[in-house]
PDB file of N, CA and C in Angstrom:
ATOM      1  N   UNK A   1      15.195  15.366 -39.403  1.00  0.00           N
ATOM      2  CA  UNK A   1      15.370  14.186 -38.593  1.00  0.00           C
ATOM      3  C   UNK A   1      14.109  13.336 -38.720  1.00  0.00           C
ATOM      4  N   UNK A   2      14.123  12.096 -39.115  1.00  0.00           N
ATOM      5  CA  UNK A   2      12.830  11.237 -39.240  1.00  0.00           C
ATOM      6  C   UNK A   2      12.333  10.441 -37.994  1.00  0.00           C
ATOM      7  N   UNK A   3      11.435   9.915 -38.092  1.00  0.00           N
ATOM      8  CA  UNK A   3      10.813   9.438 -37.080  1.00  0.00           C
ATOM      9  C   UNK A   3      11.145   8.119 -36.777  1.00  0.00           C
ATOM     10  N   UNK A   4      11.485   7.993 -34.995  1.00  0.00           N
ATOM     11  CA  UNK A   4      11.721   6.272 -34.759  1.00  0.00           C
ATOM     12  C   UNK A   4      10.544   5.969 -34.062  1.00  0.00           C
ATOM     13  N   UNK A   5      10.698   4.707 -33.820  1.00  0.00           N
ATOM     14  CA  UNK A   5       9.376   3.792 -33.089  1.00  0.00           C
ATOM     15  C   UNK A   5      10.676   2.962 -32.151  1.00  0.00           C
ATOM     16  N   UNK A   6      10.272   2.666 -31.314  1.00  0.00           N
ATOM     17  CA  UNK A   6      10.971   1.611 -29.960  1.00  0.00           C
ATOM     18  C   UNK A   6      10.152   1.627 -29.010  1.00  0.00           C
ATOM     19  N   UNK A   7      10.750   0.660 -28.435  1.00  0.00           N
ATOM     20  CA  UNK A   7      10.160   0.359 -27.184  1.00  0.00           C
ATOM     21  C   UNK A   7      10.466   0.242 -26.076  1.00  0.00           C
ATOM     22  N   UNK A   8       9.568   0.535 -25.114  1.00  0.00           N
ATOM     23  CA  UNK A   8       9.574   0.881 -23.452  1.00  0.00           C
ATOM     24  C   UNK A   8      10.602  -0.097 -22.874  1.00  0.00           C
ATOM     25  N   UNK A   9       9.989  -1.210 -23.614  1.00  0.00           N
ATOM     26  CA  UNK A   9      10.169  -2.458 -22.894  1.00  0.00           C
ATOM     27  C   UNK A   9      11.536  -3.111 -23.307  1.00  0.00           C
ATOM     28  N   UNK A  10      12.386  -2.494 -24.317  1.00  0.00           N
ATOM     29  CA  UNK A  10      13.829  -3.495 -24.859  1.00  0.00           C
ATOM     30  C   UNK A  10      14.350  -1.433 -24.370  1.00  0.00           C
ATOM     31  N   UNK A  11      14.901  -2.458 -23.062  1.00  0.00           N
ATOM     32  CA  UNK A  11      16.150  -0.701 -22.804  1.00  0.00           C
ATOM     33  C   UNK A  11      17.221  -0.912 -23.711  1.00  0.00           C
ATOM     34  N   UNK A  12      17.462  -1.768 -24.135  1.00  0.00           N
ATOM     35  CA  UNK A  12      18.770  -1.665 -25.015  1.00  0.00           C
ATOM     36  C   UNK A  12      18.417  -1.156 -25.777  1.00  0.00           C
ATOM     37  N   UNK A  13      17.414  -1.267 -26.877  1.00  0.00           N
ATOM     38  CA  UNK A  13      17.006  -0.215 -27.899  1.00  0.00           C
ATOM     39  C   UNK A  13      17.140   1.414 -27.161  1.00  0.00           C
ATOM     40  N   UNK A  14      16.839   1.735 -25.917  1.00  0.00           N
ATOM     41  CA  UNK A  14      16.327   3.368 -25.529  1.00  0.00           C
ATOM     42  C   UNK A  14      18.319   3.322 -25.067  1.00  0.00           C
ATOM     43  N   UNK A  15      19.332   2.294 -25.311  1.00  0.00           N
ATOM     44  CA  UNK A  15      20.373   3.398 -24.579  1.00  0.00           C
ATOM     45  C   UNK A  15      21.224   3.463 -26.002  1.00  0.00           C
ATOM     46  N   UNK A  16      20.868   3.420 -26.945  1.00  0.00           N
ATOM     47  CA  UNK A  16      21.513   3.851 -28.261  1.00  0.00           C
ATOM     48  C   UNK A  16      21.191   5.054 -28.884  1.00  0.00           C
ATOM     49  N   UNK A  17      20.525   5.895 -27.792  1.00  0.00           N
ATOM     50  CA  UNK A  17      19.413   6.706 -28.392  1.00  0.00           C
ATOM     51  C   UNK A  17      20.340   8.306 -28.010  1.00  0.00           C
ATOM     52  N   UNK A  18      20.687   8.997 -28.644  1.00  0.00           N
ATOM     53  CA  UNK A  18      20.979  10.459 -27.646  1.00  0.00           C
ATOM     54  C   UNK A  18      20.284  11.190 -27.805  1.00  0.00           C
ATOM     55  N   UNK A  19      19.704  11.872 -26.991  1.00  0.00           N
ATOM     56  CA  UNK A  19      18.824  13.617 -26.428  1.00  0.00           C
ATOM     57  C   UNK A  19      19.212  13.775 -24.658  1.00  0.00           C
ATOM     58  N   UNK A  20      18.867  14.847 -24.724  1.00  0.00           N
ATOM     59  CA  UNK A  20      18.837  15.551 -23.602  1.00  0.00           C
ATOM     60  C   UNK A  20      17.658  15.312 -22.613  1.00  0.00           C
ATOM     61  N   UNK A  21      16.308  15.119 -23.051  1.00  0.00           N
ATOM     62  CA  UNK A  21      15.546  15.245 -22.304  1.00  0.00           C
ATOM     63  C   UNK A  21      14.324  13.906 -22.824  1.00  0.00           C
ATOM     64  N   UNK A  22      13.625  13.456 -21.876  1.00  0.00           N
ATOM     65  CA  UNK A  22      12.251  12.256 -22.849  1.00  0.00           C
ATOM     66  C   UNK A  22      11.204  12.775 -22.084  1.00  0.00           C
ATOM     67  N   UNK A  23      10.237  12.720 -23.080  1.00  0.00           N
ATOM     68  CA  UNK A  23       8.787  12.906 -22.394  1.00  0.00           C
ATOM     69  C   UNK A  23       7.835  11.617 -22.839  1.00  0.00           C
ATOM     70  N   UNK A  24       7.673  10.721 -21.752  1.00  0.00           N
ATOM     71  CA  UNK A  24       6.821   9.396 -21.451  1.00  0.00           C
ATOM     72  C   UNK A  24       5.592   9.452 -21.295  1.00  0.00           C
ATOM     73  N   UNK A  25       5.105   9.065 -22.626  1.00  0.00           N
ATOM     74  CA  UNK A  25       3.891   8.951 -22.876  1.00  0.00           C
ATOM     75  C   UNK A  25       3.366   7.470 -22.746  1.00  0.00           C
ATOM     76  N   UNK A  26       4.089   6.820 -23.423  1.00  0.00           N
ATOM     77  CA  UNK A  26       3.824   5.061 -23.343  1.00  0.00           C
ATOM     78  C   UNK A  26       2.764   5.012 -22.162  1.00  0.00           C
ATOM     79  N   UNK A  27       1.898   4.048 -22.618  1.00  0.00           N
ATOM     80  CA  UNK A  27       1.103   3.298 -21.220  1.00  0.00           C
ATOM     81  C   UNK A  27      -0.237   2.524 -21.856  1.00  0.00           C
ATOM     82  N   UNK A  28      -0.271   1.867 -21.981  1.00  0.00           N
ATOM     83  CA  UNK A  28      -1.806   1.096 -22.368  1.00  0.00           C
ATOM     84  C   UNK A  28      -2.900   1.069 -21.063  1.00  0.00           C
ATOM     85  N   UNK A  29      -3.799   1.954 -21.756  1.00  0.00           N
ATOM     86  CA  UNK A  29      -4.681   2.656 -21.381  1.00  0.00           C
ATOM     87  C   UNK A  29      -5.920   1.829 -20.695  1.00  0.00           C
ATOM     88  N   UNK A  30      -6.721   2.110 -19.722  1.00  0.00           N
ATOM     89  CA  UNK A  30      -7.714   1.100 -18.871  1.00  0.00           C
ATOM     90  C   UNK A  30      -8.410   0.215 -19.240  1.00  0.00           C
ATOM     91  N   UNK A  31      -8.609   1.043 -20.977  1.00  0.00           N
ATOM     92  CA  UNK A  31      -9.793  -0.558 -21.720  1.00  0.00           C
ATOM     93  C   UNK A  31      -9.059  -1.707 -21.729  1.00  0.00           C
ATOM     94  N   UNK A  32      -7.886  -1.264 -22.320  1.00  0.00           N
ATOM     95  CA  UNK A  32      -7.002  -2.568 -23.409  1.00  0.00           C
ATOM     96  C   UNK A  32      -6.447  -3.162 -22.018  1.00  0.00           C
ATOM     97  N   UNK A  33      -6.102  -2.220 -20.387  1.00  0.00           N
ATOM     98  CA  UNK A  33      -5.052  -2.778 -19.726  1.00  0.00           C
ATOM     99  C   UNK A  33      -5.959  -3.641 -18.989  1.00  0.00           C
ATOM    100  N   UNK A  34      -7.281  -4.088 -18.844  1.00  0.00           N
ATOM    101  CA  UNK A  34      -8.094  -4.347 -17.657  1.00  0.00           C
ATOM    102  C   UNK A  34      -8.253  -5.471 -18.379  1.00  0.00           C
ATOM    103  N   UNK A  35      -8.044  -5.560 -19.792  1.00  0.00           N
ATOM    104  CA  UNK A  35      -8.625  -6.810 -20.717  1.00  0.00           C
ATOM    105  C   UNK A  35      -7.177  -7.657 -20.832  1.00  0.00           C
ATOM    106  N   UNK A  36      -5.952  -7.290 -20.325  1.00  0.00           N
ATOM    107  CA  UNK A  36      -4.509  -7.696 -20.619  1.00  0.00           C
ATOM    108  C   UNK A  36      -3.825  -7.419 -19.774  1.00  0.00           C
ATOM    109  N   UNK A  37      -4.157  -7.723 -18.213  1.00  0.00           N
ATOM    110  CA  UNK A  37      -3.580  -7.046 -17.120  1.00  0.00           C
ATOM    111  C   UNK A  37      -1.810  -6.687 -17.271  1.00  0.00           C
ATOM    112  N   UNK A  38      -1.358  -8.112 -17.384  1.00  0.00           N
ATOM    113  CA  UNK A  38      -0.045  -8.761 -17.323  1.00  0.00           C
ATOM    114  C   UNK A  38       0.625  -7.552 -18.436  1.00  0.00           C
ATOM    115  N   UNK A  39       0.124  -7.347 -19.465  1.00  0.00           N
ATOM    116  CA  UNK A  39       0.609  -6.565 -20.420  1.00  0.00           C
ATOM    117  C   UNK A  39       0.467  -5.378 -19.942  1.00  0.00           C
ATOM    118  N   UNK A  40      -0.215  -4.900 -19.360  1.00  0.00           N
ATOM    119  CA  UNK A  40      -0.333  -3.429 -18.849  1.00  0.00           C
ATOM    120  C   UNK A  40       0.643  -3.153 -17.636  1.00  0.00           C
ATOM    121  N   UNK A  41       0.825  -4.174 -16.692  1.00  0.00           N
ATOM    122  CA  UNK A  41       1.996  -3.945 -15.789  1.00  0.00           C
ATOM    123  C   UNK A  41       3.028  -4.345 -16.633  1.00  0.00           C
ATOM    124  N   UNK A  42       3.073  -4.891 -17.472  1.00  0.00           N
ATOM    125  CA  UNK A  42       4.122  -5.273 -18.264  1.00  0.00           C
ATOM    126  C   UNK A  42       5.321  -3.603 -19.174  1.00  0.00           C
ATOM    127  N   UNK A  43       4.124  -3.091 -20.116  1.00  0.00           N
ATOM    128  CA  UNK A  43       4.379  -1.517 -20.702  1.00  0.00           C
ATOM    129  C   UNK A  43       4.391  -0.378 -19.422  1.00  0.00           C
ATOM    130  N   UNK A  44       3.098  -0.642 -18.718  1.00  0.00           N
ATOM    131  CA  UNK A  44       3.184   0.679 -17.861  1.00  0.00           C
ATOM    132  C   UNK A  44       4.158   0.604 -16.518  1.00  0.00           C
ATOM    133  N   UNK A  45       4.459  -0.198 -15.798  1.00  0.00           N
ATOM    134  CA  UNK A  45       5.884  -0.167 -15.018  1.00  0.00           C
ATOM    135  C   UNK A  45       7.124  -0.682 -15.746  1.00  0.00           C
ATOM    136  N   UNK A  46       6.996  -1.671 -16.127  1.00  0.00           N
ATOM    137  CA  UNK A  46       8.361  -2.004 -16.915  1.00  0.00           C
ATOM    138  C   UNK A  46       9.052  -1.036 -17.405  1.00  0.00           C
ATOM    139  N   UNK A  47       8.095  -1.072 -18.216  1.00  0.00           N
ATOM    140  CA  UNK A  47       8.320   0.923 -19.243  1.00  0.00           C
ATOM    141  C   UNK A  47       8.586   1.589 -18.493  1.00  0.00           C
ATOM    142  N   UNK A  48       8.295   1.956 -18.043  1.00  0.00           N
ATOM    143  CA  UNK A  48       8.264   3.662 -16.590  1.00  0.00           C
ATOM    144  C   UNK A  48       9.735   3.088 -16.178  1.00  0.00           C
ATOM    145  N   UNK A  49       9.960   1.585 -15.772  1.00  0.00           N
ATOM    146  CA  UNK A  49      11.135   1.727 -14.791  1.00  0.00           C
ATOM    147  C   UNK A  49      12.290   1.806 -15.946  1.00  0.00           C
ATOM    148  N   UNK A  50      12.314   1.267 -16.997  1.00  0.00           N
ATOM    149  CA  UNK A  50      13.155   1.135 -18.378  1.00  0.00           C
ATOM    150  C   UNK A  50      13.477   2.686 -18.574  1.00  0.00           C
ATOM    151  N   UNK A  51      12.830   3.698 -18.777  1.00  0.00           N
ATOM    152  CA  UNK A  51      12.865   4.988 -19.006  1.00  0.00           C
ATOM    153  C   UNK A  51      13.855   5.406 -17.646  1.00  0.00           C
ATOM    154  N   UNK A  52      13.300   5.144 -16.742  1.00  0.00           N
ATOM    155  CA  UNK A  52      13.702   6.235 -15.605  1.00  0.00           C
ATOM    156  C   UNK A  52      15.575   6.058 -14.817  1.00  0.00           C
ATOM    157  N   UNK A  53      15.393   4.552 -15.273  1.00  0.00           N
ATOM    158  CA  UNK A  53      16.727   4.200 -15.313  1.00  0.00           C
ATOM    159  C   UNK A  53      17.649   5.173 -16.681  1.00  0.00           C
ATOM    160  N   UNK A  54      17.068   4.536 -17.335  1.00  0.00           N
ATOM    161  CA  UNK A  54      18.155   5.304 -18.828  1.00  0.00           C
ATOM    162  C   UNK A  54      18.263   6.631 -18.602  1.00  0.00           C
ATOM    163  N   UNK A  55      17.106   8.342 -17.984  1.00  0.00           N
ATOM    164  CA  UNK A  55      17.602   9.151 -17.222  1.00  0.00           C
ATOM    165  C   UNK A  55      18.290   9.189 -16.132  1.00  0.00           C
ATOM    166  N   UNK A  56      18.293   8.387 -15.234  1.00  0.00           N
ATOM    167  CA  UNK A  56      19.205   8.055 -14.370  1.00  0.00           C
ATOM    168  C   UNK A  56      20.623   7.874 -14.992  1.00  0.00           C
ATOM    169  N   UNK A  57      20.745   6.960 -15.625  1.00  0.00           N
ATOM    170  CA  UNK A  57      22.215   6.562 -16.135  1.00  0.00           C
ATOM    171  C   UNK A  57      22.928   7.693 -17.149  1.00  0.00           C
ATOM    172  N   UNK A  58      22.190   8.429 -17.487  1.00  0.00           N
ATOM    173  CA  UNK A  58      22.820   9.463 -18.457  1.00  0.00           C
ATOM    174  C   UNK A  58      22.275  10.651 -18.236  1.00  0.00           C
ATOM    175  N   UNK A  59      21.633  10.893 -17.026  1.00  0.00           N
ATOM    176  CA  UNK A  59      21.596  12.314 -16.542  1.00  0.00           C
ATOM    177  C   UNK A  59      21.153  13.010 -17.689  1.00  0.00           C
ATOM    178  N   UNK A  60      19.500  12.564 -18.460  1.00  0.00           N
ATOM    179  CA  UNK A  60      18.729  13.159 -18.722  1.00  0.00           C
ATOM    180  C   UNK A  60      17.502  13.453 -18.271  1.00  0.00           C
ATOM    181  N   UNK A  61      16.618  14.601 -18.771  1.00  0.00           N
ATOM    182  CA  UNK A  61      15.605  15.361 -17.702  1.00  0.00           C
ATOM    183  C   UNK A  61      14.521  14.351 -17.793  1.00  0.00           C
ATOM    184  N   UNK A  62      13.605  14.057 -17.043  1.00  0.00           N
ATOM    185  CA  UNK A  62      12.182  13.427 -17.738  1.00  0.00           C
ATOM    186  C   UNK A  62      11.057  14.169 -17.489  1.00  0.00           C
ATOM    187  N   UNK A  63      10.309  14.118 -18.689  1.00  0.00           N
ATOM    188  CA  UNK A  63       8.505  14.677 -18.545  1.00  0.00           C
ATOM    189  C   UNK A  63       7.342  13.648 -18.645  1.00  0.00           C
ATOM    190  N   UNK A  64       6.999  13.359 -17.310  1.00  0.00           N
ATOM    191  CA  UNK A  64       6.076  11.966 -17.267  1.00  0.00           C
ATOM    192  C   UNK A  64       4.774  12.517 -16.650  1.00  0.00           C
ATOM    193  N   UNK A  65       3.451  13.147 -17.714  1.00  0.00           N
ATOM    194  CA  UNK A  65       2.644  13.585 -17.089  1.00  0.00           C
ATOM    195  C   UNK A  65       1.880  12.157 -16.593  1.00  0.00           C
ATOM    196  N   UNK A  66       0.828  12.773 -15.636  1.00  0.00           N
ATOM    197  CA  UNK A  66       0.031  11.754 -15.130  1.00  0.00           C
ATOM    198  C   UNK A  66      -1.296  11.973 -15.551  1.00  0.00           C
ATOM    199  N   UNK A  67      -2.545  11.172 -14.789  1.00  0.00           N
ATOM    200  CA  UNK A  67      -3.615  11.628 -15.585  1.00  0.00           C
ATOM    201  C   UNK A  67      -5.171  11.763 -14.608  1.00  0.00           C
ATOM    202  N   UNK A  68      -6.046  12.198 -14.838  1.00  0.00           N
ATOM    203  CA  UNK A  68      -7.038  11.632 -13.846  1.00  0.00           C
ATOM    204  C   UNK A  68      -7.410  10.091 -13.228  1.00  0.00           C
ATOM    205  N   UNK A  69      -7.046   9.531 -14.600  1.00  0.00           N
ATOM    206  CA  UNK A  69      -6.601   7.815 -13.953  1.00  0.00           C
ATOM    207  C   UNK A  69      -6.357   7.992 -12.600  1.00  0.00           C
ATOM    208  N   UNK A  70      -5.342   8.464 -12.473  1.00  0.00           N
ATOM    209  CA  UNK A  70      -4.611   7.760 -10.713  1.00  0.00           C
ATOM    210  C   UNK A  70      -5.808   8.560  -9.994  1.00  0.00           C
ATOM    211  N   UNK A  71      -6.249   9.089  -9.943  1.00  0.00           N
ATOM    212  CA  UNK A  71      -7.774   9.038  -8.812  1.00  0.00           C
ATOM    213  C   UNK A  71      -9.075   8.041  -8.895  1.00  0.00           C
ATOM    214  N   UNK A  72      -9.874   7.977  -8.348  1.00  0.00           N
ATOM    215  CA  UNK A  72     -10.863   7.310  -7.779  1.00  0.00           C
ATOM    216  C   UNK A  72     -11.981   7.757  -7.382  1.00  0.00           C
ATOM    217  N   UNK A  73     -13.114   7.253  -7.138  1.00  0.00           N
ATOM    218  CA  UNK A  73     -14.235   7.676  -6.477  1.00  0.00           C
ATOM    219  C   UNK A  73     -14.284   8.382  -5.540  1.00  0.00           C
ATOM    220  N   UNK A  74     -13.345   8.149  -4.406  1.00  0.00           N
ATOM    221  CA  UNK A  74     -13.428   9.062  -3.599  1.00  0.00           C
ATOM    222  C   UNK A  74     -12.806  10.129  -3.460  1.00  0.00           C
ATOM    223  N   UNK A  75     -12.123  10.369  -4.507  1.00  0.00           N
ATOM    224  CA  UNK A  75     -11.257  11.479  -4.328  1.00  0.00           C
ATOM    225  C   UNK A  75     -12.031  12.818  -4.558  1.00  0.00           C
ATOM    226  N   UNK A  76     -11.921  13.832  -4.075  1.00  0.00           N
ATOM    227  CA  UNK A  76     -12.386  15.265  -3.565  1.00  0.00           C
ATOM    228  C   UNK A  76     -12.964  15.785  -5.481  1.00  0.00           C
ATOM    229  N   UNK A  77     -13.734  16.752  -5.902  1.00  0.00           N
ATOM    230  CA  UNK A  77     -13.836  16.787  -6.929  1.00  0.00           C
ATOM    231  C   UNK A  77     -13.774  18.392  -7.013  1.00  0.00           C
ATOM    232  N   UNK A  78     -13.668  19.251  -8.132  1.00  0.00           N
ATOM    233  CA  UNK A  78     -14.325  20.357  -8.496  1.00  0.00           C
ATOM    234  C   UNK A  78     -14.026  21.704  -7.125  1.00  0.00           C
ATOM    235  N   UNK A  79     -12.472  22.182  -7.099  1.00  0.00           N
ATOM    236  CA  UNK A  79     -11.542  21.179  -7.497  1.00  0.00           C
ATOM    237  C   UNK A  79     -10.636  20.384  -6.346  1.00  0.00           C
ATOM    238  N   UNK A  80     -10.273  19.084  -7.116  1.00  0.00           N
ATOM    239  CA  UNK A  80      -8.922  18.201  -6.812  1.00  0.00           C
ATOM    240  C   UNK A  80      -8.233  18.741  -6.291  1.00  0.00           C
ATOM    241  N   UNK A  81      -7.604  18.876  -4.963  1.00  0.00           N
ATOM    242  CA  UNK A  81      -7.022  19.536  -4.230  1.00  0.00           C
ATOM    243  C   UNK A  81      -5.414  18.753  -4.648  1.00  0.00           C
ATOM    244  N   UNK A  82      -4.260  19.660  -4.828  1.00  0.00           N
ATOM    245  CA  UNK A  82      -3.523  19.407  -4.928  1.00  0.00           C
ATOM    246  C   UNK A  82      -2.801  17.932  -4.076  1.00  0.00           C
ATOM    247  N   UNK A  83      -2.991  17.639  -2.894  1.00  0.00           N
ATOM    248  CA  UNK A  83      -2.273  16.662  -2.184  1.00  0.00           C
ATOM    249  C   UNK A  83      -3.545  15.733  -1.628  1.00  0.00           C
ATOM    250  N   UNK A  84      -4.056  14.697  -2.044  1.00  0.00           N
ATOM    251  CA  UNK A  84      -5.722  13.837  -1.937  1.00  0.00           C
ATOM    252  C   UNK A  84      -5.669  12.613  -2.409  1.00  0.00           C
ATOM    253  N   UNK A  85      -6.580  11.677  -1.705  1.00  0.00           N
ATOM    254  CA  UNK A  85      -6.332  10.426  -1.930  1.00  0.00           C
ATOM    255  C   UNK A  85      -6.636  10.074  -3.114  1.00  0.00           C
ATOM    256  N   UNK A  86      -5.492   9.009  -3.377  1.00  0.00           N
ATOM    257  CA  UNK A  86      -5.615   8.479  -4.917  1.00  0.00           C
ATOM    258  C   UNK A  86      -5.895   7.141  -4.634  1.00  0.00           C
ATOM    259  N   UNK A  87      -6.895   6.192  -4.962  1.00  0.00           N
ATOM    260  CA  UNK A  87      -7.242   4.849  -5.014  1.00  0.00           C
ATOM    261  C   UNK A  87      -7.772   4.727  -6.518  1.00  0.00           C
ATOM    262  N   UNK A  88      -6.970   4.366  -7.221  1.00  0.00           N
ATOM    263  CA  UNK A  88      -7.943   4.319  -8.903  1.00  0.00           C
ATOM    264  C   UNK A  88      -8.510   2.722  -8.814  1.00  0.00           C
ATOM    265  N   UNK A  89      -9.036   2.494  -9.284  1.00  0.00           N
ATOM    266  CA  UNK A  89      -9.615   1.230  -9.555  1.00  0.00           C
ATOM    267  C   UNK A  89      -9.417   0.443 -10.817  1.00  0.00           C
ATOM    268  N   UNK A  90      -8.582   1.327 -11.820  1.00  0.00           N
ATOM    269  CA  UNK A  90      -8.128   0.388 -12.605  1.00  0.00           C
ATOM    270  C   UNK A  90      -6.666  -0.198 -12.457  1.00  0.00           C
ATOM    271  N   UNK A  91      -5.787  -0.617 -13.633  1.00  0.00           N
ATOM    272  CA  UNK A  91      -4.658  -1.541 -13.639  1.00  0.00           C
ATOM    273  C   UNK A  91      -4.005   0.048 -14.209  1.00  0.00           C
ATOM    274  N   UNK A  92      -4.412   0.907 -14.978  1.00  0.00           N
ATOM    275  CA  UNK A  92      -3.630   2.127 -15.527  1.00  0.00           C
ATOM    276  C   UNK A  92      -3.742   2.787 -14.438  1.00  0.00           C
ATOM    277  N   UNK A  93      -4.578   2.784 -13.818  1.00  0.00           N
ATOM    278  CA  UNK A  93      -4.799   4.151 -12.747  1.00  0.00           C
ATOM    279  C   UNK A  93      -3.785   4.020 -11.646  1.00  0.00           C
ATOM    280  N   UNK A  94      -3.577   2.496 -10.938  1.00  0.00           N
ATOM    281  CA  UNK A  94      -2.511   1.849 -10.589  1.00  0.00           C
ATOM    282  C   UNK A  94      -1.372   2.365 -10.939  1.00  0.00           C
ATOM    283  N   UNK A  95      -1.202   1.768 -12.094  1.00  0.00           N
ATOM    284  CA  UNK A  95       0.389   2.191 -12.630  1.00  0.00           C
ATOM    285  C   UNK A  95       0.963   3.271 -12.591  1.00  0.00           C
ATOM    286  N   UNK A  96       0.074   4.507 -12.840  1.00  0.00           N
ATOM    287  CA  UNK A  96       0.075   5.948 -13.260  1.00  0.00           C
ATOM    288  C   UNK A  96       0.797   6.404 -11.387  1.00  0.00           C
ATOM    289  N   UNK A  97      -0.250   6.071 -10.369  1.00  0.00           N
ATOM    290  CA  UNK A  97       0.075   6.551  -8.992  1.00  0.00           C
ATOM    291  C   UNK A  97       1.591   5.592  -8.795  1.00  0.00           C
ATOM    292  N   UNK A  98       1.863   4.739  -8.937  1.00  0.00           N
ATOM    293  CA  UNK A  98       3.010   3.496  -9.277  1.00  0.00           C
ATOM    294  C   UNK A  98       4.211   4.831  -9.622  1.00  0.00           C
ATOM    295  N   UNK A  99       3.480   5.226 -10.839  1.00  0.00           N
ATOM    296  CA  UNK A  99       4.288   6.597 -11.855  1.00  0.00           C
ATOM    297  C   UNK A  99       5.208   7.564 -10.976  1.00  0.00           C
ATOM    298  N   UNK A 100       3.954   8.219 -10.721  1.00  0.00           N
ATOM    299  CA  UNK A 100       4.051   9.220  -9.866  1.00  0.00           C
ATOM    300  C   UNK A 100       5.072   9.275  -8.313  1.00  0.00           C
ATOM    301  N   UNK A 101       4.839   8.355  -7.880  1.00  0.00           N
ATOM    302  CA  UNK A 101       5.729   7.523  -6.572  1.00  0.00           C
ATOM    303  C   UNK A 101       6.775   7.425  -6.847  1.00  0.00           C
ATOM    304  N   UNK A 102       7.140   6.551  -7.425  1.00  0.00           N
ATOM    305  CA  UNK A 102       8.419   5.983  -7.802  1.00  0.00           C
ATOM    306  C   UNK A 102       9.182   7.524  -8.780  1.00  0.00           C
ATOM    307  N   UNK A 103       8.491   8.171  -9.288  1.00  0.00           N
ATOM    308  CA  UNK A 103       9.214   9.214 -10.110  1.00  0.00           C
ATOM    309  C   UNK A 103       9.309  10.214  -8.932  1.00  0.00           C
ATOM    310  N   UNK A 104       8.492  10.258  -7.693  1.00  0.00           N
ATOM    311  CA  UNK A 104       9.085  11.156  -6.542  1.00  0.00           C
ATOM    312  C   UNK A 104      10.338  10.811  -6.124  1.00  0.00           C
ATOM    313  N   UNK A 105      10.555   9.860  -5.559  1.00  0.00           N
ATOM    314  CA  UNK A 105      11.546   8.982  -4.787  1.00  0.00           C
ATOM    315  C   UNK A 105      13.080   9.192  -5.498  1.00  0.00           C
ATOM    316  N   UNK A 106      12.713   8.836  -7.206  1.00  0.00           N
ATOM    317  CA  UNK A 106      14.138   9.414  -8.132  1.00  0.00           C
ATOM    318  C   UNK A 106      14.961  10.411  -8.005  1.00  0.00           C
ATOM    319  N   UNK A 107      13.618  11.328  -8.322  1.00  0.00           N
ATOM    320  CA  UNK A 107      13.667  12.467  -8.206  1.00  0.00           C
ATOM    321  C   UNK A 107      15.015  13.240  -6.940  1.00  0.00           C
ATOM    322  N   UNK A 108      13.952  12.359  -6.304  1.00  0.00           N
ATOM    323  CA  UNK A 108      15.129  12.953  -4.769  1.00  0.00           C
ATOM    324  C   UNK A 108      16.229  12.409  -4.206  1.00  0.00           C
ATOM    325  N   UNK A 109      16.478  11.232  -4.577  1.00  0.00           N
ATOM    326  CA  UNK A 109      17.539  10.421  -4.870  1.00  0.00           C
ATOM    327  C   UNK A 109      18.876  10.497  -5.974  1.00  0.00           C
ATOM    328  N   UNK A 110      18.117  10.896  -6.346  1.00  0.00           N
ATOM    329  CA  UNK A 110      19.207  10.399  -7.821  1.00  0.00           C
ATOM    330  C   UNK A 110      19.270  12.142  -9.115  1.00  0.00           C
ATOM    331  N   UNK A 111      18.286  13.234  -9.023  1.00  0.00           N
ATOM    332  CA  UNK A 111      18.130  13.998  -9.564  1.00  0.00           C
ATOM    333  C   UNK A 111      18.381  15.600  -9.001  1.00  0.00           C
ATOM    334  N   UNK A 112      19.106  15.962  -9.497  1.00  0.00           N
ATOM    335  CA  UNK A 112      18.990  17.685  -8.896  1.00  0.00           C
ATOM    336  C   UNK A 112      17.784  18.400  -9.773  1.00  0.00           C
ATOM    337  N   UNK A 113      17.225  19.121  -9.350  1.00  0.00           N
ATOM    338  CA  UNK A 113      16.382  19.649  -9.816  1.00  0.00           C
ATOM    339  C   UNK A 113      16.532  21.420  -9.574  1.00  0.00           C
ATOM    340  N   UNK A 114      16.372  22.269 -10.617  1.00  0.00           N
ATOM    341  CA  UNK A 114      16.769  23.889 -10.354  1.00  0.00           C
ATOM    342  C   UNK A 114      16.342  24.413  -9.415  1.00  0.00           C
TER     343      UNK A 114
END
């Protein structure tokens, strides 16, 4: 099977697509997103919501890790306690907790989980 390229951002390209399961990596990262805000909420929610719909609509699984991004200065260190405030200070770090939220809410809405 060879390799495709698409994008986050044209769902019509992601609902021609069949598998079972996606793992969402997409996201332009704090350098490029802080220098291109608009574009970074643009890939990193657009995207996120483009994906999460298309599992939604066809009742496939998703794997959307997150990253130290979505924390902040003040958050607890060494270690990160599982449930702790997240304030990131960038436009990714944003998006990522954005991520995380909105992929709870699905989750429990719209997903059975084992």
């Amino acid at each position: 099977m060879g390799r495709r390229e698409l994008s986050v951002l044209i769902s019509e390209s992601l609902q021609r697509l069949f598998f079972k399961m996606v793992v969402h990596f997409s996201a332009l990262l704090s350098a490029l997103g802080e220098q291109n805000v608009a574009l970074a909420l643009q890939v990193n929610i657009e995207g996120f919501h483009n994906v999460i719909e298309l599992c939604k609509n066809h009742e496939l699984k998703l794997f959307c890790p997150s990253t130290i991004g979505a924390f902040g200065p003040e958050t607890p260190k060494n270690p990160t306690p599982d449930l702790t405030i997240q304030r990131p200070k960038t436009i990714y770090g944003v998006s990522k907790v954005y991520m995380e939220l909105l992929g709870e809410i699905m989750r429990y809405r719209y997903f059975t989980m084992p």
